[in-house]
Protein backbone atom coordinates (compact mmCIF):
# COMPACT_ATOMS: atom_id res chain seq x y z
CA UNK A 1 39.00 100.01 65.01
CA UNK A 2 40.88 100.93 68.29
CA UNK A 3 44.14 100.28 67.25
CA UNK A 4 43.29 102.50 64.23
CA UNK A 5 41.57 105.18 66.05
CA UNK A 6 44.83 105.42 68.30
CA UNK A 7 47.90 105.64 65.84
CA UNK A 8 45.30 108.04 64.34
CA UNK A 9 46.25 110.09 67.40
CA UNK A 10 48.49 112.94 67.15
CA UNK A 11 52.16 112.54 68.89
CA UNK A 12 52.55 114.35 72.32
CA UNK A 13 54.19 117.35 72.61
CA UNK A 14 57.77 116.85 74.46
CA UNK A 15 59.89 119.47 75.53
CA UNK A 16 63.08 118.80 73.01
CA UNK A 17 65.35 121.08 71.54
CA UNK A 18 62.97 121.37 68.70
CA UNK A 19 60.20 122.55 70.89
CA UNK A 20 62.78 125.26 72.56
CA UNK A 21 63.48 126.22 68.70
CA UNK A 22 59.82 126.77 68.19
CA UNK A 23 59.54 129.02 71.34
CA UNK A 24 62.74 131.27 70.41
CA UNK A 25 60.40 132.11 66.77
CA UNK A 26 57.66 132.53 68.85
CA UNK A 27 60.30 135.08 71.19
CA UNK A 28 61.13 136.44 68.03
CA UNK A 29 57.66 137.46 66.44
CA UNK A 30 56.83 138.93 70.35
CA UNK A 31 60.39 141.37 70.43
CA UNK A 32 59.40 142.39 66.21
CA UNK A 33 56.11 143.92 68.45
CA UNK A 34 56.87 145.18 71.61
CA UNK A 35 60.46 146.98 69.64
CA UNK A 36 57.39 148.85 68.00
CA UNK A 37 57.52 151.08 71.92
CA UNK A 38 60.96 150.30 72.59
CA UNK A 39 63.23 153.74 72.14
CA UNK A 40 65.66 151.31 69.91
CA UNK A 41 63.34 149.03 67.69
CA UNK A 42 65.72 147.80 65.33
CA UNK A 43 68.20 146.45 67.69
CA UNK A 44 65.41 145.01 70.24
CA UNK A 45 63.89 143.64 67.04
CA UNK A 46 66.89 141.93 65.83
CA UNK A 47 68.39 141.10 69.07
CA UNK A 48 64.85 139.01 70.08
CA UNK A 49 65.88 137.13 66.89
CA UNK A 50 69.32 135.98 67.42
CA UNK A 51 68.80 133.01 70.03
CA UNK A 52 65.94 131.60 66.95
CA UNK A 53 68.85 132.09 64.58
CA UNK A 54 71.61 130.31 66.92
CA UNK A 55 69.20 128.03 67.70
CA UNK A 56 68.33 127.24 64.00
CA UNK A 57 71.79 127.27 62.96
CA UNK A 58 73.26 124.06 65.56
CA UNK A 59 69.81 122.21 65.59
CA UNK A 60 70.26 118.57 64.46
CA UNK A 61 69.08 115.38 65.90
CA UNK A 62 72.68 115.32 67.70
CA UNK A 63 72.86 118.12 69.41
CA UNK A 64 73.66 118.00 72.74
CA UNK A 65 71.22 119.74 75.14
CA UNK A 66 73.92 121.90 76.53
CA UNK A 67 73.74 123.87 73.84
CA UNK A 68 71.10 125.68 74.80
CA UNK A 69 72.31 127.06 77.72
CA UNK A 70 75.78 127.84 75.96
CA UNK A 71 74.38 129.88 73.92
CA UNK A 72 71.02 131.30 75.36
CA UNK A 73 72.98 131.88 78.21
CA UNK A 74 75.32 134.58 76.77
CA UNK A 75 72.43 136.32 73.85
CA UNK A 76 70.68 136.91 77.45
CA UNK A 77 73.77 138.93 78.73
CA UNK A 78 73.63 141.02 75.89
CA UNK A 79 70.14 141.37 75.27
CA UNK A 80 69.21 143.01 78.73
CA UNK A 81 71.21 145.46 77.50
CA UNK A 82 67.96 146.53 75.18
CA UNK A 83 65.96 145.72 78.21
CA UNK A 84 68.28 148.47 80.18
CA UNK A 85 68.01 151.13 76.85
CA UNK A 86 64.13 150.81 77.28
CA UNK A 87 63.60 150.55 81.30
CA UNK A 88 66.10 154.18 80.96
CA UNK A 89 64.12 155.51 77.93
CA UNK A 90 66.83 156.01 75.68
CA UNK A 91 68.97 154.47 73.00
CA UNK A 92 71.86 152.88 72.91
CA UNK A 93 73.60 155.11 70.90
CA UNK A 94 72.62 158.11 73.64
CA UNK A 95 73.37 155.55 76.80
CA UNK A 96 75.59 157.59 79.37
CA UNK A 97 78.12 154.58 78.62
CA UNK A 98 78.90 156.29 75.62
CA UNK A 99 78.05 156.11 72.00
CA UNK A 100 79.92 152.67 71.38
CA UNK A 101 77.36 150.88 73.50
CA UNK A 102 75.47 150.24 70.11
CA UNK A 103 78.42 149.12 68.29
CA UNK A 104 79.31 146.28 71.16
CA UNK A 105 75.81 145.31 71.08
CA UNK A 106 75.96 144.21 67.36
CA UNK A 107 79.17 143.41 67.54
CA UNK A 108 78.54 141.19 70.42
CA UNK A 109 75.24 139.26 68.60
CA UNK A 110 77.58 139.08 65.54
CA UNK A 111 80.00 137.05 68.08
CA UNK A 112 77.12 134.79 68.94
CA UNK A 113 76.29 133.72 65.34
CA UNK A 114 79.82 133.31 64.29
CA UNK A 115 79.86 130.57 67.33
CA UNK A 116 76.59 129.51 66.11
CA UNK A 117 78.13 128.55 62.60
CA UNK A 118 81.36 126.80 63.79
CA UNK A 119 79.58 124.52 66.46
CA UNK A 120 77.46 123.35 63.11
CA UNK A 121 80.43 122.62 60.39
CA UNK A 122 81.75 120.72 63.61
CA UNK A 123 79.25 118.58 64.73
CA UNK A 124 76.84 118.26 61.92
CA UNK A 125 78.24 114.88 61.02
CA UNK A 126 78.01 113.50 64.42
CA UNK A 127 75.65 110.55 65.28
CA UNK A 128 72.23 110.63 67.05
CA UNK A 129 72.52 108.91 70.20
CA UNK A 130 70.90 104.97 69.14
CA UNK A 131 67.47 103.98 70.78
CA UNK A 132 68.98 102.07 73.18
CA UNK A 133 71.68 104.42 74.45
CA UNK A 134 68.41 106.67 75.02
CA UNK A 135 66.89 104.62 77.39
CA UNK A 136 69.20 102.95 78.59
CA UNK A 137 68.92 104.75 82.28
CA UNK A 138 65.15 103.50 82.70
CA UNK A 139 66.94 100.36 83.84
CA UNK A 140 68.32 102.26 86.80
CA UNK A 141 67.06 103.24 90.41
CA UNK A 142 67.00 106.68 92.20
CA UNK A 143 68.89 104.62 95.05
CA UNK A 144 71.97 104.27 93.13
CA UNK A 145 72.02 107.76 91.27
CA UNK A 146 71.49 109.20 94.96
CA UNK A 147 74.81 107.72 95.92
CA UNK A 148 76.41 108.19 92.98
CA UNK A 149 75.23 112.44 93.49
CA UNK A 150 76.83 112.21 96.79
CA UNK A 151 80.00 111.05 95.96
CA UNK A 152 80.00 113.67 93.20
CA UNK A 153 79.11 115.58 96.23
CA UNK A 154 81.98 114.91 98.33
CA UNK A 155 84.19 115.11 95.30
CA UNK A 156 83.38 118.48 94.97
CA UNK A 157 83.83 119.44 98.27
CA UNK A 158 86.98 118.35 98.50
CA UNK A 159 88.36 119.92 95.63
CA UNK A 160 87.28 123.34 97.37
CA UNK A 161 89.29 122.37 100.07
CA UNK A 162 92.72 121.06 98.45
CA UNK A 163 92.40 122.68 95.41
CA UNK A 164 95.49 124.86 95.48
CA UNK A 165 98.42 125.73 94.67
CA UNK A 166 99.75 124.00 90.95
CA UNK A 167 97.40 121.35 91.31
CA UNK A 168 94.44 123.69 91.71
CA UNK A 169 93.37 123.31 88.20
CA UNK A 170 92.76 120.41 87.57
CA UNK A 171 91.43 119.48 90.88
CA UNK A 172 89.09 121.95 90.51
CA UNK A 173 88.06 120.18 87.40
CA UNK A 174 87.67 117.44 88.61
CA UNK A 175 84.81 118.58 90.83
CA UNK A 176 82.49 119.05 88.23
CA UNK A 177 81.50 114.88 88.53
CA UNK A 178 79.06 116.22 90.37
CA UNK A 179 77.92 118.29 88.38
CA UNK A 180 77.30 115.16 85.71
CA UNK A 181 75.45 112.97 88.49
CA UNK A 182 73.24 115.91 89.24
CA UNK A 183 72.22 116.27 85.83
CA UNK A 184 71.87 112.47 85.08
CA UNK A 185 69.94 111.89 88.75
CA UNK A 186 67.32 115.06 87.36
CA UNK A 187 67.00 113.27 83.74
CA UNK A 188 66.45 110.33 85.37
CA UNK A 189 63.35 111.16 87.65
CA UNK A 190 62.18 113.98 85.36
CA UNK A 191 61.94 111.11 82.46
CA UNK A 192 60.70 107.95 84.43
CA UNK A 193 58.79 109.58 86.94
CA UNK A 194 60.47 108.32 90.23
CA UNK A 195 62.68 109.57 93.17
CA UNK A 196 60.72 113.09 92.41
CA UNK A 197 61.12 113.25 96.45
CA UNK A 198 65.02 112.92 96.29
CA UNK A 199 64.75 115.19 93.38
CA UNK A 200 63.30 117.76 95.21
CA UNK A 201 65.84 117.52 97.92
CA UNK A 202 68.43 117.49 96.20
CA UNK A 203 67.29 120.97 94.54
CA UNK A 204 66.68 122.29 97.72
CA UNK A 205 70.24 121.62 99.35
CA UNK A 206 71.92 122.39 96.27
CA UNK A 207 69.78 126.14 96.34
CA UNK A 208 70.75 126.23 100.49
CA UNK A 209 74.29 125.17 100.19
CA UNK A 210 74.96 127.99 97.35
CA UNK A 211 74.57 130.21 99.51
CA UNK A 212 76.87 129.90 101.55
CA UNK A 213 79.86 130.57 99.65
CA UNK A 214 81.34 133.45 98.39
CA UNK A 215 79.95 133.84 94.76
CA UNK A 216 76.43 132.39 95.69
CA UNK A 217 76.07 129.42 93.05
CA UNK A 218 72.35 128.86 93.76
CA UNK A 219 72.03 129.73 90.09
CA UNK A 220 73.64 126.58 88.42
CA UNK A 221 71.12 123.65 89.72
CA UNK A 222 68.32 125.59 87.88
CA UNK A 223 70.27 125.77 84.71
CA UNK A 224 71.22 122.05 85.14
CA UNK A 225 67.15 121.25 86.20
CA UNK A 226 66.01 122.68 82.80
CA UNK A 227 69.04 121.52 80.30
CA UNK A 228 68.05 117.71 82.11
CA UNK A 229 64.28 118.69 81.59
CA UNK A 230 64.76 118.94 77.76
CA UNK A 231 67.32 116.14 77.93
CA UNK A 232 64.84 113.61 79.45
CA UNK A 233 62.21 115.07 76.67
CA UNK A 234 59.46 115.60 79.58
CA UNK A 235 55.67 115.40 78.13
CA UNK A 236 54.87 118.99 77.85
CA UNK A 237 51.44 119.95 79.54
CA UNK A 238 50.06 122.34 81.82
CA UNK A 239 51.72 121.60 85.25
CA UNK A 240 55.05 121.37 83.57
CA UNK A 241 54.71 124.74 81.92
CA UNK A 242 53.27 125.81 85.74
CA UNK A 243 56.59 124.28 86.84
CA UNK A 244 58.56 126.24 84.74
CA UNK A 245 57.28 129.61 85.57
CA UNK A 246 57.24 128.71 89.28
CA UNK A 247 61.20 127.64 89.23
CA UNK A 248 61.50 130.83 87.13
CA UNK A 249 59.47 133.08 89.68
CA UNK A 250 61.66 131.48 92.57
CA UNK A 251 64.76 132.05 90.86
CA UNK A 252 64.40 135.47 89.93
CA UNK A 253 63.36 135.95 94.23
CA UNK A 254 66.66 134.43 94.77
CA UNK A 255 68.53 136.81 92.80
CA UNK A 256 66.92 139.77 93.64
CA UNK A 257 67.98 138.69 97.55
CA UNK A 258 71.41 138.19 96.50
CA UNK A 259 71.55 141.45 94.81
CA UNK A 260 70.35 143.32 98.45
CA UNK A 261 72.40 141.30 100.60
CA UNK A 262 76.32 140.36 98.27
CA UNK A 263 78.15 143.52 99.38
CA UNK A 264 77.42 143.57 103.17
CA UNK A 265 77.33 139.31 102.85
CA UNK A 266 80.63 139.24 101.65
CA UNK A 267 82.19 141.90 103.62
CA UNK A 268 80.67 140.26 106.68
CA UNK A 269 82.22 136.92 105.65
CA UNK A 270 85.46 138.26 104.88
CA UNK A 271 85.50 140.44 107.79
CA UNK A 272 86.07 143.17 105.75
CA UNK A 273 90.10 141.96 104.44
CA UNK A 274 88.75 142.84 101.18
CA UNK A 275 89.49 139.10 99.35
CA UNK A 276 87.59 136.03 98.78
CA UNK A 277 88.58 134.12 101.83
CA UNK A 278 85.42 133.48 104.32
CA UNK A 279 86.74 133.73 108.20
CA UNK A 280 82.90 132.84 109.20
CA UNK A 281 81.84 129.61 110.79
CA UNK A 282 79.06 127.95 108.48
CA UNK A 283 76.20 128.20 111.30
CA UNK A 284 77.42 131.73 111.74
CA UNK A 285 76.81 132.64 107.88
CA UNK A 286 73.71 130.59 107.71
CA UNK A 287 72.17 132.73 110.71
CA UNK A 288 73.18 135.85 109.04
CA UNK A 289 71.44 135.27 105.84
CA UNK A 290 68.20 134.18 107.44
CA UNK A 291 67.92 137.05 109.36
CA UNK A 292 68.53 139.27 105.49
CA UNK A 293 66.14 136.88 104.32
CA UNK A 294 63.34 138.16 107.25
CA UNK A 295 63.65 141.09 106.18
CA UNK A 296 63.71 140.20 102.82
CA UNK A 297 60.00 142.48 102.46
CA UNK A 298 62.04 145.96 103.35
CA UNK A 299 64.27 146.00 100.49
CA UNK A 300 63.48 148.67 97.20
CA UNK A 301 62.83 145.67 94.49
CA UNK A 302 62.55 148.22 92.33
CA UNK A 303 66.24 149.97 92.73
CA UNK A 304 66.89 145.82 92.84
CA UNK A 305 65.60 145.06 90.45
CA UNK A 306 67.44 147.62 87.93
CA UNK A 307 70.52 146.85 89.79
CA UNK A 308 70.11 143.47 88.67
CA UNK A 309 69.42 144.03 84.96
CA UNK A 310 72.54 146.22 85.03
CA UNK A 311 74.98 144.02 86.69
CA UNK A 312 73.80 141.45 84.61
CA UNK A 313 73.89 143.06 81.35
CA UNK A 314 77.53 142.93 79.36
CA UNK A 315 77.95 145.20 76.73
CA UNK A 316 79.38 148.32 78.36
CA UNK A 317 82.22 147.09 79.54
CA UNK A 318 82.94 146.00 75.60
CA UNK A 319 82.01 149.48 74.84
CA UNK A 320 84.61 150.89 76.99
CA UNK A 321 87.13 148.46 75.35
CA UNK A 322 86.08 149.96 71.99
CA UNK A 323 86.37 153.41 73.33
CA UNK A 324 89.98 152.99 74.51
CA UNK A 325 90.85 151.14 70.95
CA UNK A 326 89.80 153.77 68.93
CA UNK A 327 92.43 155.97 70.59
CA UNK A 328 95.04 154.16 71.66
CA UNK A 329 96.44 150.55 69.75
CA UNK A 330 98.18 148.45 71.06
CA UNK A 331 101.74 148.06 70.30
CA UNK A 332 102.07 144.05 70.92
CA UNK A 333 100.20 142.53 67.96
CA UNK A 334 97.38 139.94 69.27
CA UNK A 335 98.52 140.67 72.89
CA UNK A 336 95.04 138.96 74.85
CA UNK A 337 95.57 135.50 72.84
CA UNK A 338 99.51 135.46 73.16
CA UNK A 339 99.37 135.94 77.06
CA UNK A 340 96.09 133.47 77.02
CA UNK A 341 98.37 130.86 75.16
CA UNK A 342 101.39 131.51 77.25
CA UNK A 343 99.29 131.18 80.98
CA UNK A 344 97.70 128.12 79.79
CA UNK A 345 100.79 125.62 77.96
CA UNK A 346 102.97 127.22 81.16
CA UNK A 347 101.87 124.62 83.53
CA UNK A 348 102.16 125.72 87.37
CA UNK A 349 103.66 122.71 88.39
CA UNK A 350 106.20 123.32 85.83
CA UNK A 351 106.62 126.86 85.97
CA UNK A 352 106.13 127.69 89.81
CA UNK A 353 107.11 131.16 89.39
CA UNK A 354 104.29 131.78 87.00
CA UNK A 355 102.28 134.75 87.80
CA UNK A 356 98.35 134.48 89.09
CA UNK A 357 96.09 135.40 86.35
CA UNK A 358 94.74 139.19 86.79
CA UNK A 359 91.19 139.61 85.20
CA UNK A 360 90.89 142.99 86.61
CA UNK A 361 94.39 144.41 85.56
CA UNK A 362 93.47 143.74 82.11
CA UNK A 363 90.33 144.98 82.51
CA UNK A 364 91.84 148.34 83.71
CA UNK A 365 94.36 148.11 80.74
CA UNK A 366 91.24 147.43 77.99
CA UNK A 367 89.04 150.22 79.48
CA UNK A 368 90.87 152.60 81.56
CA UNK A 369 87.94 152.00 83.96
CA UNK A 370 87.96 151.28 87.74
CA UNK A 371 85.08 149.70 89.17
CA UNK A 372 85.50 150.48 93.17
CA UNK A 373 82.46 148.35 93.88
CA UNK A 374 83.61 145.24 92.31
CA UNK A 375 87.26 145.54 93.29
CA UNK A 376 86.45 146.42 97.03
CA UNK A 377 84.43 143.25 97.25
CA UNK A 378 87.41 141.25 96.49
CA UNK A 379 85.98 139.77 93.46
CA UNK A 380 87.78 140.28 90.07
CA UNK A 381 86.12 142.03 86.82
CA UNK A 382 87.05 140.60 82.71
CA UNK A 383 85.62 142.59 79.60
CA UNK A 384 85.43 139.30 78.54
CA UNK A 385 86.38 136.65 75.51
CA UNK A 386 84.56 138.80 73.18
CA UNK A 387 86.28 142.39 74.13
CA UNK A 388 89.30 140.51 74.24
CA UNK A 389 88.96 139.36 70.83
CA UNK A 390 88.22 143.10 69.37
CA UNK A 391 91.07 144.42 71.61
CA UNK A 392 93.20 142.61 69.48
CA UNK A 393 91.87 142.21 66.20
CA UNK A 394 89.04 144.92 65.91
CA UNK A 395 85.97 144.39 64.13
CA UNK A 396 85.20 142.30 61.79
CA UNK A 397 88.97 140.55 62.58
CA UNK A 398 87.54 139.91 66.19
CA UNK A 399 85.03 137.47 64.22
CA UNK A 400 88.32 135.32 63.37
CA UNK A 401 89.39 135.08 66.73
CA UNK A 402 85.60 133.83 67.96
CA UNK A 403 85.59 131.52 65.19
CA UNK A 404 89.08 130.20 66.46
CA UNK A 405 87.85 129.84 69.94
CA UNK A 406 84.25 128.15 68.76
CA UNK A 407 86.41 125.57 66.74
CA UNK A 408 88.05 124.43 69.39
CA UNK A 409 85.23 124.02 71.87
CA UNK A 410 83.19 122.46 69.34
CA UNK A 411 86.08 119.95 68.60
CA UNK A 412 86.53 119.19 72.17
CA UNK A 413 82.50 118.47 72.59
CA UNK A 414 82.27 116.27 69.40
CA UNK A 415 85.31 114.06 71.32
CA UNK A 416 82.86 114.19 74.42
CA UNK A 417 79.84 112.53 72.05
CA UNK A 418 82.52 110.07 70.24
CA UNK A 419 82.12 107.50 73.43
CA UNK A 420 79.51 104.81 73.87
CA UNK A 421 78.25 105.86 77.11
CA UNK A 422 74.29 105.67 78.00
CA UNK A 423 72.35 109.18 76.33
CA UNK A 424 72.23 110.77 79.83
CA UNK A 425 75.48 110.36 81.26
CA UNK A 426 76.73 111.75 77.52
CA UNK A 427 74.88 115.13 78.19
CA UNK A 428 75.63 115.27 81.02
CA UNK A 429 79.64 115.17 81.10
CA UNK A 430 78.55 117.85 77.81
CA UNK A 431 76.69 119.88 80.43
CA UNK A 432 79.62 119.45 82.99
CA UNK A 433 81.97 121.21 79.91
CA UNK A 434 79.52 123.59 79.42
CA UNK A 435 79.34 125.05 82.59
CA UNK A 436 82.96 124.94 83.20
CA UNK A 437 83.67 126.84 79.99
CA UNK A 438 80.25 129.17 79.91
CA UNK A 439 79.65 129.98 83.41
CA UNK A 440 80.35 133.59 83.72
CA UNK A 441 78.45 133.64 79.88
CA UNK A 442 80.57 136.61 78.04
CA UNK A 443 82.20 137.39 81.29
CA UNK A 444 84.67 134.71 80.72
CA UNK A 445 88.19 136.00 79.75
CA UNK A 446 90.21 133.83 77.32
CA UNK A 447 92.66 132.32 78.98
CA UNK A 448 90.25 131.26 81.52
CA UNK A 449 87.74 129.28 78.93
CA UNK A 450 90.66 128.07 76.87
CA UNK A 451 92.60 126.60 79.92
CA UNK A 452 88.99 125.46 81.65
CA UNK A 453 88.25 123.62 77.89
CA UNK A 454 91.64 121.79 77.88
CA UNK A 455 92.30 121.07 81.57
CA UNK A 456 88.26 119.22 81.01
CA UNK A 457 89.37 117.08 78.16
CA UNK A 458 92.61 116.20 80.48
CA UNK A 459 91.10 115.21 83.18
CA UNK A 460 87.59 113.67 81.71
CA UNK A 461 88.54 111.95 78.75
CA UNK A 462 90.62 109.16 81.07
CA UNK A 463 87.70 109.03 83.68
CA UNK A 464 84.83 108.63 80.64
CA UNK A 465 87.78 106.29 79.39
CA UNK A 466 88.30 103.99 82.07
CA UNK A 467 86.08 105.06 84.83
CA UNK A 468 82.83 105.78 83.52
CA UNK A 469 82.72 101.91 81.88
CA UNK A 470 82.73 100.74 85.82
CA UNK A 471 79.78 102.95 86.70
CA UNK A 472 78.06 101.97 84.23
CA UNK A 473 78.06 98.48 84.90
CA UNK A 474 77.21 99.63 88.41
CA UNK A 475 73.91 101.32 87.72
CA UNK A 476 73.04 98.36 85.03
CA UNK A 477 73.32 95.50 87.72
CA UNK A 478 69.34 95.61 88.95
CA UNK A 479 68.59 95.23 85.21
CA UNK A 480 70.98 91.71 85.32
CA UNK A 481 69.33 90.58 88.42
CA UNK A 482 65.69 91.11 86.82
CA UNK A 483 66.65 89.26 83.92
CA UNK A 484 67.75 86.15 86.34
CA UNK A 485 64.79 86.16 88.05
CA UNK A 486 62.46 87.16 85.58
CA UNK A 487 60.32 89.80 87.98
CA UNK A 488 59.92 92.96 86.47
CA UNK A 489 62.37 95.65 87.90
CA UNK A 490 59.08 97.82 88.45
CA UNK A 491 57.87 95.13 90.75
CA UNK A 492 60.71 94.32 92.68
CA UNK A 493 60.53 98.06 94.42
């Protein structure tokens, strides 16, 4: 009777790609009613749809976690563009941007599907991770993933520090190991319960550490925190969905801080030279941001807030591209992808002479723009992969070009889940290439993800090759030594 009454039970709810699916439709049906007030319900409507669609589209029991964020990452820098339309009350055909804001939008969402489709005649043959490749991390201990995140640590740090000149590349890549030990250290305690401690702290320096740079990359442990979160399939119940909305709530406090405090931040750490080189001692920039954040309650989060949304949403810069297009072609056929090509098979260390990439002269060239803010800061502005594409090709060519670009990230991720490697260090190296390739979303200029896709597989293919065989034999030894002396690993702690 009891064993009946519980297989009679219905399964738990997990949070797994499928359950994300199932909240996109749910996104979906809540943007078909609220477009009902917006001043632009048809592309609000639509646009709530397109991460269900995506989503739909590259769901299969293989699909890597990353994913998610690859692509619900980028339909959010185009969809607060309808946010923007209805917070300014007007469409986006009547934005001040111009009347080619709407166009970008759709042709942006098209982009997004286009990827959607590739990534699925790619990988839809792939094979679901085996039941023991799933669990195989229950057998380690937060002791040894702690060490193994600080090595990624100092890794990382030192490839800020030498990573220049022709070798800056692919030292550079190399830094994101710890970007896979952070991930597999947050599957591991999110899906055994233990080390939620070191967990914690590890959040918590990660958050305090990004600020201290130039960029601020507080952002990326909370992407990596909920990509692990549906990776280790967490039991979905209240406090989780508390959770959630709490690391949501902080992060959104975080970047409206940043927001105040990046201009007079960075031209205090600069010293006002006008680049991205920081002249300030590390206790010296730590003071000055806790004194911003004490007076964190004085700042308009209202003007903050909108400055936020703007900055974040991506479309008018492709509508200026579009703008310029329409009046003036270009006389080199395919220009974007022949330079992209050319910067990234001419090797620095081969080609010393080879000129520094320039996001922002092509951005002046695509849009005839000049963004004084940006520029002044000493940080660099792209129209992106997407404008890029339509600079040379138009629309609906520029669809050819995405689709050319999708097929080779999605061949270079269905490499990454060809090795027999334990289900969380997989995702995670797939997270690692995700966030090297998609973390400036649609910001990204081609050259830049095409070179950050290849210079991954050349320098992580070896390590998963020969490397990642070692550590994995590393992290499995408590499991040997339990089955010696036949206590339970549990026990043993």
């Amino acid at each position: 009777m009891t064993a009946t009454a519980i297989s009679s039970l219905p399964p738990p709810v997990r949070l797994d790609s499928r359950l994300v699916l199932k909240g996109a439709g749910v996104l979906a049906g809540l943007c078909a009613i609220l477009a009902i007030f917006s001043p632009d319900p048809i592309p609000f409507a639509v646009g709530g749809a397109v991460p269900w669609l995506c989503l739909r589209i590259v769901y299969m029991p293989s699909m890597p976690t990353a994913l998610l964020y690859l692509f619900i990452w980028q339909w959010l820098q185009i969809f607060a563009r309808a946010v923007q339309s209805w917070v300014d009350g007007e469409a986006l055909a009547a934005s001040p941007a111009g009347p080619n804001v709407d166009r970008a939008y759709w042709y942006m969402m098209a982009s997004l599907v286009v990827l959607a489709v590739v990534f699925r005649l790619v990988l839809q043959n792939t094979k679901a991770p085996a039941p023991a490749q799933r669990t195989a991390h229950a057998r380690w201990t937060v002791r040894q993933l702690a060490i193994l995140y600080g090595l990624g640590f100092i890794v990382s740090s030192a490839a800020v520090i030498f990573g220049r000149g022709s070798l800056a590349q692919p030292i550079e890549t190399l830094g994101h190991v710890k970007v896979v030990a952070l991930f597999m250290l947050f599957a591991y305690v999110m899906s055994t319960g233990r080390g939620g401690r070191v967990m914690l702290a590890v959040v918590l320096f990660e958050v305090a550490i990004g600020f201290t740079g130039f960029l601020a990359d507080f952002r990326s442990v909370f992407v990596f925190l909920a990509i692990a979160a549906v990776t280790a399939r967490v039991r979905w119940r209240f406090n989780v969905g508390l959770m959630g909305t709490c690391g949501l709530v902080v992060l959104t406090i975080l970047a409206l801080f940043w927001t105040s405090v990046k201009s007079d931040y960075r031209e205090y750490v600069s010293r006002s030279t006008g680049t991205q080189a920081i002249s300030v001692p590390l206790s010296d920039r730590m003071a000055y941001l806790g004194s911003k954040m004490l007076s964190f309650g004085d700042i308009d989060l209202g003007g903050t807030s909108y400055l936020l949304l703007k900055r974040f949403a991506y479309v008018d810069i492709f509508a200026s591209v579009i703008d310029v297009r329409d009046v003036i072609q270009e006389p080199i056929f395919m220009r974007q992808w022949q330079e992209a090509l050319e910067h990234v098979f001419k090797p620095r260390a081969f080609f010393p002479d080879k000129p520094d990439l320039s996001d922002t002269e092509v951005y002046l060239r695509l849009t005839g723009r000049l963004l004084f803010d940006e520029i002044s800061m000493g940080t660099s502005i792209s129209v992106g992969y997407m404008g890029e594409n339509f600079a040379d090709l138009g629309f609906p060519g520029m669809l050819l070009g995405i689709a050319a670009l999708g097929l080779l990230l999605a061949l270079c991720i269905r490499v990454l889940m060809s090795f027999n490697l334990p289900y969380v260090m997989r995702e995670g190296i797939i997270m690692a290439f995700a966030f090297s390739i998609a973390r400036d979303g649609v910001e990204i200029s081609l050259p830049k993800i095409i070179g950050a896709a290849l210079m991954f597989m050349i320098v992580f293919v070896p390590l998963i090759k020969f490397v990642a065989p070692k550590v994995v034999r590393w992290l499995d030894r408590p499991a040997f030594a339990d089955a010696r002396t036949g206590f339970p690993r549990t026990a043993r702690q």
